[in-house]
PDB file of N, CA and C in Angstrom:
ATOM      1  N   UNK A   1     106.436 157.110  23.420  1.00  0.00           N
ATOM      2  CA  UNK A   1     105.884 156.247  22.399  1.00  0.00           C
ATOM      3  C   UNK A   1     104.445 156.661  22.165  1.00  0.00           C
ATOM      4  N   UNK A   2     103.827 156.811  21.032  1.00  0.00           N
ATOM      5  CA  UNK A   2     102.332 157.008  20.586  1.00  0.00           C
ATOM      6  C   UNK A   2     102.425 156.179  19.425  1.00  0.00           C
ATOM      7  N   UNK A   3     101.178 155.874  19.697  1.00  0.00           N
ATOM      8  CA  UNK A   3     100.135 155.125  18.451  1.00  0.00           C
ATOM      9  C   UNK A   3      99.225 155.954  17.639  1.00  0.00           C
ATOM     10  N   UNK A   4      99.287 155.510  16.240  1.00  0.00           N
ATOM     11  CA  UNK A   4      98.156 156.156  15.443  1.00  0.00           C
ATOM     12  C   UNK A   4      96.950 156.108  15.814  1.00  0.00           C
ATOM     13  N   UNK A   5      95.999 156.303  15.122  1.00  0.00           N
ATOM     14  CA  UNK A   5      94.316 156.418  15.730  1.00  0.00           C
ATOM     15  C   UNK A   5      94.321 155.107  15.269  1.00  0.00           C
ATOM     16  N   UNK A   6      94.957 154.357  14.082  1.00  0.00           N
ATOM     17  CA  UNK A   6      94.305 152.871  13.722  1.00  0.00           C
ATOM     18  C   UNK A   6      95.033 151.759  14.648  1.00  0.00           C
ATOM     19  N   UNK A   7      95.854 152.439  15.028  1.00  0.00           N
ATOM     20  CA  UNK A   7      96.751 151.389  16.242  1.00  0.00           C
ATOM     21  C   UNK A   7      97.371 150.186  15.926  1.00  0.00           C
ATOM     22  N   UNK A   8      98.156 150.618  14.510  1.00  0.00           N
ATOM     23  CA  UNK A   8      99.242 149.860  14.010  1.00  0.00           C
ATOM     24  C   UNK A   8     100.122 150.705  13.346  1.00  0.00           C
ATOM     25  N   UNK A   9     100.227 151.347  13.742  1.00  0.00           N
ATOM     26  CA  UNK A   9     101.820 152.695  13.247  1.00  0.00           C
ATOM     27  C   UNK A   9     101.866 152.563  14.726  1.00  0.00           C
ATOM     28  N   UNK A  10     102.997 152.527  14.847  1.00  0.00           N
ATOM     29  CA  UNK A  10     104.244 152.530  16.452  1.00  0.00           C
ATOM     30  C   UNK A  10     104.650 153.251  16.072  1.00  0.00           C
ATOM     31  N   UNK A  11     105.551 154.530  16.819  1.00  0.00           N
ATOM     32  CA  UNK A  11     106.402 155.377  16.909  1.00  0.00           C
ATOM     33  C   UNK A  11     106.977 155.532  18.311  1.00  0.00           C
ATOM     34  N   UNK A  12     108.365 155.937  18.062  1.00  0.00           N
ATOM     35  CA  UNK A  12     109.487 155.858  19.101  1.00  0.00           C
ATOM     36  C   UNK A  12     109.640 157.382  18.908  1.00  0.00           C
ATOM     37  N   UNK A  13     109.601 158.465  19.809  1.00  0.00           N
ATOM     38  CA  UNK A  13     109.542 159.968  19.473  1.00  0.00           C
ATOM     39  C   UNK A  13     110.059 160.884  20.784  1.00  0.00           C
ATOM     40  N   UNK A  14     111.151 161.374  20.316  1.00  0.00           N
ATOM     41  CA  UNK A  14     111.355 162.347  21.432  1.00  0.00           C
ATOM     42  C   UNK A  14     112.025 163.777  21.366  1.00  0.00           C
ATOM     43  N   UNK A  15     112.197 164.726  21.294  1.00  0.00           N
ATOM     44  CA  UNK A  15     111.732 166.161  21.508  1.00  0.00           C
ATOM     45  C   UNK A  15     110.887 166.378  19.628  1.00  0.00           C
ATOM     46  N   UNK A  16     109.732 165.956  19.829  1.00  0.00           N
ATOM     47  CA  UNK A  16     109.327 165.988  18.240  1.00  0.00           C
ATOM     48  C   UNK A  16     109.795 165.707  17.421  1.00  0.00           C
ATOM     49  N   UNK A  17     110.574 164.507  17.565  1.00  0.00           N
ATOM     50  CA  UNK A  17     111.493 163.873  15.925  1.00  0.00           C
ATOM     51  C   UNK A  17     111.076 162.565  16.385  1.00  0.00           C
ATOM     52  N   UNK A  18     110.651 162.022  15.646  1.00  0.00           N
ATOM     53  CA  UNK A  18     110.127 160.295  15.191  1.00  0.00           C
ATOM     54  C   UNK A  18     111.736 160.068  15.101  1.00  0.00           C
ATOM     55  N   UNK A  19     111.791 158.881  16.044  1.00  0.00           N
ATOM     56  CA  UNK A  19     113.317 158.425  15.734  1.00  0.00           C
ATOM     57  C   UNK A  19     113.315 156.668  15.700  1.00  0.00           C
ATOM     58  N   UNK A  20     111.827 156.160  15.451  1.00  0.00           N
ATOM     59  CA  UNK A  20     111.877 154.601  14.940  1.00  0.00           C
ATOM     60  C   UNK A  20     110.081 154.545  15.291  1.00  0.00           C
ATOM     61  N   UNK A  21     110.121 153.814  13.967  1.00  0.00           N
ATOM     62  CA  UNK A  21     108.390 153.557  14.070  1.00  0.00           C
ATOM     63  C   UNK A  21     108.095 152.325  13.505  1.00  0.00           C
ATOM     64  N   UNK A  22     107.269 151.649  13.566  1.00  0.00           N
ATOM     65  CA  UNK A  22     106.704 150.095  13.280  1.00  0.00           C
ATOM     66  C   UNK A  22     105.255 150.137  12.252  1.00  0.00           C
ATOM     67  N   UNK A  23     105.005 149.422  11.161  1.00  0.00           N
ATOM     68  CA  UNK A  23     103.786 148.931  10.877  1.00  0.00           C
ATOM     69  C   UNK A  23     103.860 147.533  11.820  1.00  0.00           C
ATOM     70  N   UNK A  24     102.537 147.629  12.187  1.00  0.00           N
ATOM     71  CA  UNK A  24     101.822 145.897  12.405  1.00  0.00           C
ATOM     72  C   UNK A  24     100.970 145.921  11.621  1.00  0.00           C
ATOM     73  N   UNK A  25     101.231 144.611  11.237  1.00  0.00           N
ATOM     74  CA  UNK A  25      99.776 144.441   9.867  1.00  0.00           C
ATOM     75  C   UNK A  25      99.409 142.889  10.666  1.00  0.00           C
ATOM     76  N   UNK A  26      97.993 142.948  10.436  1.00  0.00           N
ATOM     77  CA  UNK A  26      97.377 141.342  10.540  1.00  0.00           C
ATOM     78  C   UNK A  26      97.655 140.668   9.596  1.00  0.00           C
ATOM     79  N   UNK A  27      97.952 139.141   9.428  1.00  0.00           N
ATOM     80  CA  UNK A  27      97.993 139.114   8.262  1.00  0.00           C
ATOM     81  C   UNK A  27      96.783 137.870   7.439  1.00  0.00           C
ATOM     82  N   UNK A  28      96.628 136.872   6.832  1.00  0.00           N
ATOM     83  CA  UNK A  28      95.973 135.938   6.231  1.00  0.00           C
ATOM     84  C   UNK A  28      95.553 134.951   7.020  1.00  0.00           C
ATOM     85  N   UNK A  29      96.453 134.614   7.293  1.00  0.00           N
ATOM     86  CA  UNK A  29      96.779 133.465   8.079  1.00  0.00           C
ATOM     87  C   UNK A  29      97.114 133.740   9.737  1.00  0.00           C
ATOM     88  N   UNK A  30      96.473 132.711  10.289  1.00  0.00           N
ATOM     89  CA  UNK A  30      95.849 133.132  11.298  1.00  0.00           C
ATOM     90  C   UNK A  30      96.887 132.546  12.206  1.00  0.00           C
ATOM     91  N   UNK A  31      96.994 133.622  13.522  1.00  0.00           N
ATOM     92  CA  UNK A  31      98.210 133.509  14.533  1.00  0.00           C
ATOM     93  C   UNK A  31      99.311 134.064  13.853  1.00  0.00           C
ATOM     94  N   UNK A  32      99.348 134.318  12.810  1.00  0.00           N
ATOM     95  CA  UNK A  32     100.538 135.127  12.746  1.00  0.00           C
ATOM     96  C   UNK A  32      99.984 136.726  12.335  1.00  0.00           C
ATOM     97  N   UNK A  33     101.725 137.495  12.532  1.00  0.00           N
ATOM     98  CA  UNK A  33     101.123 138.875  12.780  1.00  0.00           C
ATOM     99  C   UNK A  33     102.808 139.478  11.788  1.00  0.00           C
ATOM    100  N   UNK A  34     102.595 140.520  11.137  1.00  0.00           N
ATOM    101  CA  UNK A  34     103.797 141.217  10.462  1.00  0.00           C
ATOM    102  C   UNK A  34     104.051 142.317  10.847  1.00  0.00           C
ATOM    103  N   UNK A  35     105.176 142.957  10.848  1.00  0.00           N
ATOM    104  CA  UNK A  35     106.121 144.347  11.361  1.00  0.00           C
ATOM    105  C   UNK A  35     106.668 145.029  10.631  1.00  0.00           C
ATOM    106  N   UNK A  36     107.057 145.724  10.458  1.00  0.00           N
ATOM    107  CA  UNK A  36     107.939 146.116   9.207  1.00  0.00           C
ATOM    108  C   UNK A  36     108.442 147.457  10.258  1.00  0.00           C
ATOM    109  N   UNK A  37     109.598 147.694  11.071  1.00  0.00           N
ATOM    110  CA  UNK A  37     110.460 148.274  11.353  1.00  0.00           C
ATOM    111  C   UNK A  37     111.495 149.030  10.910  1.00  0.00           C
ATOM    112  N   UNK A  38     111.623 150.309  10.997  1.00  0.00           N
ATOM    113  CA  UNK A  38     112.100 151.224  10.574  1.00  0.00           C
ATOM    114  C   UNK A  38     113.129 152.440  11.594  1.00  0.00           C
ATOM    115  N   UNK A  39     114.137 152.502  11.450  1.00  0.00           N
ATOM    116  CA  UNK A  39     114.970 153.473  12.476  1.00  0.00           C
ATOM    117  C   UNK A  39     115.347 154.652  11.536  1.00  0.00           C
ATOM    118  N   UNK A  40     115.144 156.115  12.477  1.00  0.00           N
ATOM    119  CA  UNK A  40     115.881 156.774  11.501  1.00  0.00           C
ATOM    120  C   UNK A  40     117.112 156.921  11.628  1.00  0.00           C
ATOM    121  N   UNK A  41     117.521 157.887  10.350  1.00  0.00           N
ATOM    122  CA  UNK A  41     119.292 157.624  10.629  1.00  0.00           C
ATOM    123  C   UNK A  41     119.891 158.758  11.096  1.00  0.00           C
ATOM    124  N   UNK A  42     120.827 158.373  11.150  1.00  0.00           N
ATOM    125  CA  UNK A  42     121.923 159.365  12.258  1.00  0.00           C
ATOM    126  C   UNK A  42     122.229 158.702  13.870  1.00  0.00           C
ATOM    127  N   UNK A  43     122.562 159.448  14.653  1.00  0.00           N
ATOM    128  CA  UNK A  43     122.727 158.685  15.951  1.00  0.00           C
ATOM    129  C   UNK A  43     121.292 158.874  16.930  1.00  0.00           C
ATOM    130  N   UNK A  44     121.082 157.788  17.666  1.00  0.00           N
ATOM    131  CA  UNK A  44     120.245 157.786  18.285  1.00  0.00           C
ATOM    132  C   UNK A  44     120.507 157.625  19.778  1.00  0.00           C
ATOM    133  N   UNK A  45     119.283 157.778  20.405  1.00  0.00           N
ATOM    134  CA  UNK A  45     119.689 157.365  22.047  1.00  0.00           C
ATOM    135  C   UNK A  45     119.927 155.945  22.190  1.00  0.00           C
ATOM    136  N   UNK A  46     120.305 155.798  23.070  1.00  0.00           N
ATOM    137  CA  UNK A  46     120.490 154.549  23.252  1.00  0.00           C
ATOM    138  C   UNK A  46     119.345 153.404  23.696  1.00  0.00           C
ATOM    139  N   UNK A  47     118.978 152.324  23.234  1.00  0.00           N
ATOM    140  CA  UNK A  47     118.098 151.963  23.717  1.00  0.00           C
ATOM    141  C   UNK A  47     116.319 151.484  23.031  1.00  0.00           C
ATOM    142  N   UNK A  48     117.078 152.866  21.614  1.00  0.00           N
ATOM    143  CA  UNK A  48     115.255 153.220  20.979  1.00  0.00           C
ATOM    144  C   UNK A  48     115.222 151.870  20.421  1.00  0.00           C
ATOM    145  N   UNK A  49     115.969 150.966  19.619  1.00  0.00           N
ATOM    146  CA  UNK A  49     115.817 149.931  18.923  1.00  0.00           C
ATOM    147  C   UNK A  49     115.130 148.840  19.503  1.00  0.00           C
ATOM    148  N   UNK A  50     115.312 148.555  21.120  1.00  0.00           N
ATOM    149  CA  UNK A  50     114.515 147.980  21.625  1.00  0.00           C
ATOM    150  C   UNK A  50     113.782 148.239  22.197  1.00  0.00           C
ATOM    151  N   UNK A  51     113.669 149.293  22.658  1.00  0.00           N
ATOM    152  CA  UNK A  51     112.724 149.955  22.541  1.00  0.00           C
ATOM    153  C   UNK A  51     111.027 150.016  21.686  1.00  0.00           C
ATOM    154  N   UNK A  52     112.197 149.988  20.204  1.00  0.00           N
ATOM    155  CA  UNK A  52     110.423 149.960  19.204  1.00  0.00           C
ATOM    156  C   UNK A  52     110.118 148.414  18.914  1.00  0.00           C
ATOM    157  N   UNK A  53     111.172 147.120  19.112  1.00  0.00           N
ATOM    158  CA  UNK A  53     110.786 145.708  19.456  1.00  0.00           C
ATOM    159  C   UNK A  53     109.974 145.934  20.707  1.00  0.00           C
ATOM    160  N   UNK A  54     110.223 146.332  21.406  1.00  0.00           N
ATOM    161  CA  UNK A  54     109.194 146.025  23.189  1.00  0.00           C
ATOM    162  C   UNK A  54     107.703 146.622  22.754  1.00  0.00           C
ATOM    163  N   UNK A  55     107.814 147.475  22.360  1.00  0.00           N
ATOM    164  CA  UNK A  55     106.422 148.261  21.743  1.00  0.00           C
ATOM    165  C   UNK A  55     105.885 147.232  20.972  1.00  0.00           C
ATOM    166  N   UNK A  56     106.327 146.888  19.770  1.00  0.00           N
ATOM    167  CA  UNK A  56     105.964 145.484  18.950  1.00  0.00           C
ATOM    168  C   UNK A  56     104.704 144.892  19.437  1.00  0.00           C
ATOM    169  N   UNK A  57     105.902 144.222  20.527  1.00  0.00           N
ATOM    170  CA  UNK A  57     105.429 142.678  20.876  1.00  0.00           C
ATOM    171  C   UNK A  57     104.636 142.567  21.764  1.00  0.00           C
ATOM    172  N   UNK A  58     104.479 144.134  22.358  1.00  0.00           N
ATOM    173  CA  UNK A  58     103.464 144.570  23.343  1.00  0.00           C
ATOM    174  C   UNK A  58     102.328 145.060  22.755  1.00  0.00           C
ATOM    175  N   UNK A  59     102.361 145.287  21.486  1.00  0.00           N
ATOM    176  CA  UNK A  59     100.815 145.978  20.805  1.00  0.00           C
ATOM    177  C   UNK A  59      99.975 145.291  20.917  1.00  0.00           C
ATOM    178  N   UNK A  60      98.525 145.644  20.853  1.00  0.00           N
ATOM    179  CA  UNK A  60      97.503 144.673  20.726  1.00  0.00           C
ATOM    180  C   UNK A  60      97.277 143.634  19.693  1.00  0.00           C
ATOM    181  N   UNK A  61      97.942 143.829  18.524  1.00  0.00           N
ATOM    182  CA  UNK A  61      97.505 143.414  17.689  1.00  0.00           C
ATOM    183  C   UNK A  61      98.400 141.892  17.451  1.00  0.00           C
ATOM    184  N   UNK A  62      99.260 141.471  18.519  1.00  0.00           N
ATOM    185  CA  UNK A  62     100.146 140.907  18.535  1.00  0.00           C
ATOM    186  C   UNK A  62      99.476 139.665  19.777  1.00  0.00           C
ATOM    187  N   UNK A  63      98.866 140.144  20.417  1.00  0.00           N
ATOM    188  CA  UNK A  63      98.060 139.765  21.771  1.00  0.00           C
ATOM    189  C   UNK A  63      97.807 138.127  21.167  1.00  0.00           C
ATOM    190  N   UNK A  64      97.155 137.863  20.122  1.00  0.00           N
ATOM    191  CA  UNK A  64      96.505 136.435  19.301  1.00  0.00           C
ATOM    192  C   UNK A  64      97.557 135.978  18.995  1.00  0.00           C
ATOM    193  N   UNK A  65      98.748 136.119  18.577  1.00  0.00           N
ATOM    194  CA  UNK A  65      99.508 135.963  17.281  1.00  0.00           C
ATOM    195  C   UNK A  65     100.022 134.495  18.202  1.00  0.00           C
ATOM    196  N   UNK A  66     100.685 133.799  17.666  1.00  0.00           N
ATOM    197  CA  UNK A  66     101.321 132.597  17.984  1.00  0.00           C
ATOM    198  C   UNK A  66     103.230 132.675  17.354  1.00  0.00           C
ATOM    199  N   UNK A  67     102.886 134.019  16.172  1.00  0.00           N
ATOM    200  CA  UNK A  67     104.465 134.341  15.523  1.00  0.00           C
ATOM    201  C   UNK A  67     104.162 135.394  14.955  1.00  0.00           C
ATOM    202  N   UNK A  68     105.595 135.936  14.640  1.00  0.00           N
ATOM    203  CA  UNK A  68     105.449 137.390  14.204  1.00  0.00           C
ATOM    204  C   UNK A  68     106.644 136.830  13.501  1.00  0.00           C
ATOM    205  N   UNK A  69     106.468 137.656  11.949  1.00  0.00           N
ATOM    206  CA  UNK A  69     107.335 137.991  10.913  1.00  0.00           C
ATOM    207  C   UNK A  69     107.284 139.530  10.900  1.00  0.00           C
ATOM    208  N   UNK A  70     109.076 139.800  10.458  1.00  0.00           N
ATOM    209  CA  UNK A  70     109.270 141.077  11.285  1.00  0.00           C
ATOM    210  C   UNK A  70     110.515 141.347   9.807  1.00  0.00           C
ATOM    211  N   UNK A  71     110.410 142.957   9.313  1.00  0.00           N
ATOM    212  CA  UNK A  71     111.447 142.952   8.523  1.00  0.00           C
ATOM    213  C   UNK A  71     112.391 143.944   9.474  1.00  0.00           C
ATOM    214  N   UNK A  72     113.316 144.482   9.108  1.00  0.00           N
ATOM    215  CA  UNK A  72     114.216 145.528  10.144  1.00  0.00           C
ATOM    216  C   UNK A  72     115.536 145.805   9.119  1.00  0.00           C
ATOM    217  N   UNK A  73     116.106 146.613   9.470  1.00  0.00           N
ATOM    218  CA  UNK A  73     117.258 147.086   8.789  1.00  0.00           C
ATOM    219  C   UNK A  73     118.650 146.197   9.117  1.00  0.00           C
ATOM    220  N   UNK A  74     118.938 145.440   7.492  1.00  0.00           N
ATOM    221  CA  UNK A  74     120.088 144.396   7.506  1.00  0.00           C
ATOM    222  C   UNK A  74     121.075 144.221   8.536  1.00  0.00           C
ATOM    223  N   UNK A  75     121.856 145.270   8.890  1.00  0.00           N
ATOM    224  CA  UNK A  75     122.789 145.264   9.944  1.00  0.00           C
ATOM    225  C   UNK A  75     122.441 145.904  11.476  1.00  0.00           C
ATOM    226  N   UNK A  76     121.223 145.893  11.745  1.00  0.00           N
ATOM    227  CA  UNK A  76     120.861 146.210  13.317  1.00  0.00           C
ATOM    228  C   UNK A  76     120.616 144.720  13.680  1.00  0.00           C
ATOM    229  N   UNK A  77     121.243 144.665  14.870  1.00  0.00           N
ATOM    230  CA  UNK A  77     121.834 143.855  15.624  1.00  0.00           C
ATOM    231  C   UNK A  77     120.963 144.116  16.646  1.00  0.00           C
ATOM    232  N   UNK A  78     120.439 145.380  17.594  1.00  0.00           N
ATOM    233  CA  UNK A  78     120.412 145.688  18.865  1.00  0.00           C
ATOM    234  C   UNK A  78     118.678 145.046  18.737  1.00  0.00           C
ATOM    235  N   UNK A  79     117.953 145.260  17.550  1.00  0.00           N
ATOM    236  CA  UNK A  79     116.750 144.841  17.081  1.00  0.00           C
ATOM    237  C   UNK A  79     116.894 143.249  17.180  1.00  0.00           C
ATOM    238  N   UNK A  80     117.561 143.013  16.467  1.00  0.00           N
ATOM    239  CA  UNK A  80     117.585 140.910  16.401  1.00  0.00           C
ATOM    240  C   UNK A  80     117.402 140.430  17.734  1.00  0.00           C
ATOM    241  N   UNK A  81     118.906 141.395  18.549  1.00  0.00           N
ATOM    242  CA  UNK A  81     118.772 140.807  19.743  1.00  0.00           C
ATOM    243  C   UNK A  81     117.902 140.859  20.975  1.00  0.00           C
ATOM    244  N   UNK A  82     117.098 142.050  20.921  1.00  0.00           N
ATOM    245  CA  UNK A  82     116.046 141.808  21.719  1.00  0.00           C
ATOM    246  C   UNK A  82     114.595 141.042  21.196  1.00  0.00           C
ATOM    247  N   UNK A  83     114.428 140.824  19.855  1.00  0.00           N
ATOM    248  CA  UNK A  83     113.108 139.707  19.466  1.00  0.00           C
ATOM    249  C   UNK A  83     113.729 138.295  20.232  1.00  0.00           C
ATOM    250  N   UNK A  84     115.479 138.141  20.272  1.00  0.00           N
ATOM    251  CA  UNK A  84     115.836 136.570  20.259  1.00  0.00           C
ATOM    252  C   UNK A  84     115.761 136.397  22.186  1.00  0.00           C
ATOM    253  N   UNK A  85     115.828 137.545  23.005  1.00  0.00           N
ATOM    254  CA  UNK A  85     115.679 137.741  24.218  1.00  0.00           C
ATOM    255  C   UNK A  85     113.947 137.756  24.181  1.00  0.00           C
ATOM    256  N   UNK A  86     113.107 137.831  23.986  1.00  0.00           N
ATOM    257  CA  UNK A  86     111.815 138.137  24.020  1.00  0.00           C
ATOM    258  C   UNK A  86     111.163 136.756  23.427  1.00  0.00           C
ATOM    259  N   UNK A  87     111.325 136.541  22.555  1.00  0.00           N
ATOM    260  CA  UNK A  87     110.586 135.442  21.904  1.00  0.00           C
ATOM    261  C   UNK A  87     111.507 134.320  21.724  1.00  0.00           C
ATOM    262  N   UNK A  88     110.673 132.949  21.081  1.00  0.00           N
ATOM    263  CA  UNK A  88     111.228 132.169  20.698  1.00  0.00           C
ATOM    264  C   UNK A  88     111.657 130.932  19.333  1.00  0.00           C
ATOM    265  N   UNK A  89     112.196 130.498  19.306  1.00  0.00           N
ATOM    266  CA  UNK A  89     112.585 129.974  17.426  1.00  0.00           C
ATOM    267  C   UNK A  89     112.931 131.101  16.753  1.00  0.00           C
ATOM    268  N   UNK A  90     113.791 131.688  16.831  1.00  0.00           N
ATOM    269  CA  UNK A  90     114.060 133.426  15.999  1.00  0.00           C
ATOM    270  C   UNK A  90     114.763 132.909  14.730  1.00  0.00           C
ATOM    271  N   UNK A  91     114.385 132.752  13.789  1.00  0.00           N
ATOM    272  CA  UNK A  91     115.410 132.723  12.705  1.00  0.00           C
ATOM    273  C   UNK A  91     115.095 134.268  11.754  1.00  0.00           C
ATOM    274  N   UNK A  92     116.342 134.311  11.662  1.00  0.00           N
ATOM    275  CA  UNK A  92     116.917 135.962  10.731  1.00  0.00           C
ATOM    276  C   UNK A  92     117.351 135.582   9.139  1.00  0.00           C
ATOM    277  N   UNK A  93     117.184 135.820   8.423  1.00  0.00           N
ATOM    278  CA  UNK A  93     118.179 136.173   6.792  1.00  0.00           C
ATOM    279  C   UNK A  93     118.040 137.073   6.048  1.00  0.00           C
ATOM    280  N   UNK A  94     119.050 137.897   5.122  1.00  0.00           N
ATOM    281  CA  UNK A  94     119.204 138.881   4.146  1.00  0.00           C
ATOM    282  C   UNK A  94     118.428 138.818   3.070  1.00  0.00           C
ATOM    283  N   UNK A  95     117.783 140.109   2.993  1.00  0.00           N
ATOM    284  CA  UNK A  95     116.760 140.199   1.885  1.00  0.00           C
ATOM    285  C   UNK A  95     117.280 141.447   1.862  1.00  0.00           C
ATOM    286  N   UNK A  96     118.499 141.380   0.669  1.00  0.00           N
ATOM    287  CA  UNK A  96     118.902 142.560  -0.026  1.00  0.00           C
ATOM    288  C   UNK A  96     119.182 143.724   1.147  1.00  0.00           C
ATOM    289  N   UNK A  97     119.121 144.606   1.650  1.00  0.00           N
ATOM    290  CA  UNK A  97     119.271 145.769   2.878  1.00  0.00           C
ATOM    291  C   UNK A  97     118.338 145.210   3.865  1.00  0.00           C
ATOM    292  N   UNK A  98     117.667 144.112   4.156  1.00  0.00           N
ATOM    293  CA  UNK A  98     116.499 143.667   4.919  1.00  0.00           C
ATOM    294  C   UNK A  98     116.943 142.970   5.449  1.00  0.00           C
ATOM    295  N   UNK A  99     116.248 142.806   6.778  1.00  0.00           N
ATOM    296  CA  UNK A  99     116.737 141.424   7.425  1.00  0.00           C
ATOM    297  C   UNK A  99     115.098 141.117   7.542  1.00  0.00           C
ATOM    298  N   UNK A 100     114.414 139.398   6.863  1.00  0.00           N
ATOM    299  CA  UNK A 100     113.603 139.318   7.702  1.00  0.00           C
ATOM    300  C   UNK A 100     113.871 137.996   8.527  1.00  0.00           C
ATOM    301  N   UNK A 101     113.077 138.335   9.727  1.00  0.00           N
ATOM    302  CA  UNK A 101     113.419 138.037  10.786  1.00  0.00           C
ATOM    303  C   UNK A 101     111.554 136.803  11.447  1.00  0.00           C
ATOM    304  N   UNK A 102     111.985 136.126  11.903  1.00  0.00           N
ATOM    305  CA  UNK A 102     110.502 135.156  11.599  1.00  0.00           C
ATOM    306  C   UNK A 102     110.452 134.098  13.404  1.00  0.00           C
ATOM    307  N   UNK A 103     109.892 134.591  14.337  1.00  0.00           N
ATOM    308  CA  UNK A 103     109.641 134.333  15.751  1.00  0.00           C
ATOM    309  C   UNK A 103     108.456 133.709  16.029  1.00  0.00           C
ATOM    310  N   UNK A 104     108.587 132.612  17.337  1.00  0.00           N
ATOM    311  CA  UNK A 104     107.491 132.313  18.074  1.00  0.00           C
ATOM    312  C   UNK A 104     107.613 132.972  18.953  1.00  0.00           C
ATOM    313  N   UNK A 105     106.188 133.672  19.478  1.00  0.00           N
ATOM    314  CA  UNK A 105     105.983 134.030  20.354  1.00  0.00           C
ATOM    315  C   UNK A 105     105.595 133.971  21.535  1.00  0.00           C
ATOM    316  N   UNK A 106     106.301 134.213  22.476  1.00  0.00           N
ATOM    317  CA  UNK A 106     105.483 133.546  23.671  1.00  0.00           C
ATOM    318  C   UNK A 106     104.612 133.830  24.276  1.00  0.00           C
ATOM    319  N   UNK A 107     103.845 132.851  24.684  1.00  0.00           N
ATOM    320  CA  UNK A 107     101.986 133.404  25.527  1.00  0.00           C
ATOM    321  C   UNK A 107     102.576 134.342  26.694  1.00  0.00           C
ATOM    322  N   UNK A 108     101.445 135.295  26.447  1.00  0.00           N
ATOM    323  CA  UNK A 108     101.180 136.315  27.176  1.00  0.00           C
ATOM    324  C   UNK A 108     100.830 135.687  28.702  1.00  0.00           C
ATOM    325  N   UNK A 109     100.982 136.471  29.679  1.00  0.00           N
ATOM    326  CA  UNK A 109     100.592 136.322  31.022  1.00  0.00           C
ATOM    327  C   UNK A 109      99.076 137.317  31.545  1.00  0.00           C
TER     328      UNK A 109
END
């Protein structure tokens, strides 16, 4: 996993192919934080999807947040289910090929 120099591009990367990467954006309104998740296609290892959720929710920029709104690709499942294992109040719905997806988060330790 590497981070951009601005340290809100996530990337999931292994033998030099980006194979799932994240925006975090701050957003207006305060305590909450946005994602916008992305996998590439074809087959992957197993694992990367939560993989680039664990990265997420572990970034800094997430550290304040009280919730995260999160978009992800309509039919990944392996993504839903680790925000709904990780966080809490998860509600999901279809936005056209989108799922967004809208969590409390739980305080950090």
């Amino acid at each position: 996993m590497t981070r951009s120099d601005d340290d809100q591009t996530i990337l999931i990367e292994a033998d030099g192919r980006t194979l799932a990467s994240a925006e975090v954006h701050l957003t207006d309104e305060p305590g909450v934080v946005h994602s916008d998740l992305h996998v590439a296609s074809g087959q992957l290892p197993g694992g990367t999807r939560s993989r680039l959720v664990d990265a997420v929710l572990d970034s800094p920029e997430m550290g304040e947040a009280d919730r995260m709104l999160a978009t992800m690709p309509l039919g990944d499942t392996e993504m839903l289910d680790r925000v709904r294992e990780r966080c809490d109040d998860v509600e999901a719905r279809a936005a056209g090929a989108t799922k967004l997806v809208e969590a409390r988060l739980e305080p950090r330790h």
